[in-house]
Protein backbone atom coordinates (compact mmCIF):
# COMPACT_ATOMS: atom_id res chain seq x y z
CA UNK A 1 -23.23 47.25 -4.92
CA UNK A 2 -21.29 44.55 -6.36
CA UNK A 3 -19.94 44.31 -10.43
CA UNK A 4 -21.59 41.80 -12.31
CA UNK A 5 -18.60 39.60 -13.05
CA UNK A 6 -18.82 35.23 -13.43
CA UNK A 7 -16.09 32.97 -11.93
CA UNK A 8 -16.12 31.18 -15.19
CA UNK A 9 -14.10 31.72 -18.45
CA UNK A 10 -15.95 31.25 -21.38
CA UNK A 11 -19.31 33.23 -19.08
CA UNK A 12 -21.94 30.60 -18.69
CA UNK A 13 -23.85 32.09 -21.91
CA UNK A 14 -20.99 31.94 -23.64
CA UNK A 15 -20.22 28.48 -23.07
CA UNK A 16 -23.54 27.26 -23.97
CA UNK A 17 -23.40 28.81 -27.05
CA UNK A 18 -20.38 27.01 -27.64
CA UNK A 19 -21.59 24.25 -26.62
CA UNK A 20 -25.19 24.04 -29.11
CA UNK A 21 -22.56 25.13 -31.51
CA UNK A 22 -20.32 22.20 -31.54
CA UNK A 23 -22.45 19.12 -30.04
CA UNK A 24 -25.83 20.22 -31.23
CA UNK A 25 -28.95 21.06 -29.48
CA UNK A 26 -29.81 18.51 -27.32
CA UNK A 27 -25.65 17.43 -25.97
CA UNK A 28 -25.28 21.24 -26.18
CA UNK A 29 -28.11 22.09 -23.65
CA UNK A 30 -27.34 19.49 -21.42
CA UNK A 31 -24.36 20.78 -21.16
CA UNK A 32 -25.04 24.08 -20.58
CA UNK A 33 -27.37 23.17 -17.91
CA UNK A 34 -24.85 21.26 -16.05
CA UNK A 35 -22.64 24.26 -16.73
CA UNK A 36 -25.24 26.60 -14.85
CA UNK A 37 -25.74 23.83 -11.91
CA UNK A 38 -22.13 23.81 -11.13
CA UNK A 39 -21.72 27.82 -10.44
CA UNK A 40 -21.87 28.54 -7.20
CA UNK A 41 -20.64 29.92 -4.17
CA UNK A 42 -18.92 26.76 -3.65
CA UNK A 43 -17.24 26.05 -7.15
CA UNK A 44 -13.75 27.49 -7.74
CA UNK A 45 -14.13 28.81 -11.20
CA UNK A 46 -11.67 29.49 -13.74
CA UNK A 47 -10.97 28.41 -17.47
CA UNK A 48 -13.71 25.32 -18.50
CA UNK A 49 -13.85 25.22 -22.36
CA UNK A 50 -16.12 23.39 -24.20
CA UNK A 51 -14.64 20.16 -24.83
């Protein structure tokens, strides 16, 4: 079985948080969703702060 682990730094829940937190709900869960759409199998990953 395989470790939980994301390819992303902050972890997708953590970035959204972030991201509600600084830009408000609506900015801040668009965000996150486009956040969620870009992990994949074909994404590279790595460090993607809120901005």
């Amino acid at each position: 079985m395989y470790a939980p682990c994301c390819k992303y730094r902050p972890t997708c829940s953590e970035y959204a948080l972030q991201a509600v937190e600084k830009h408000g709900a609506i900015k801040g869960s668009l965000m996150a969703i486009w956040r969620i759409l870009r992990c994949n199998p074909f994404s590279k990953g790595g460090y993607d702060p809120v901005k």
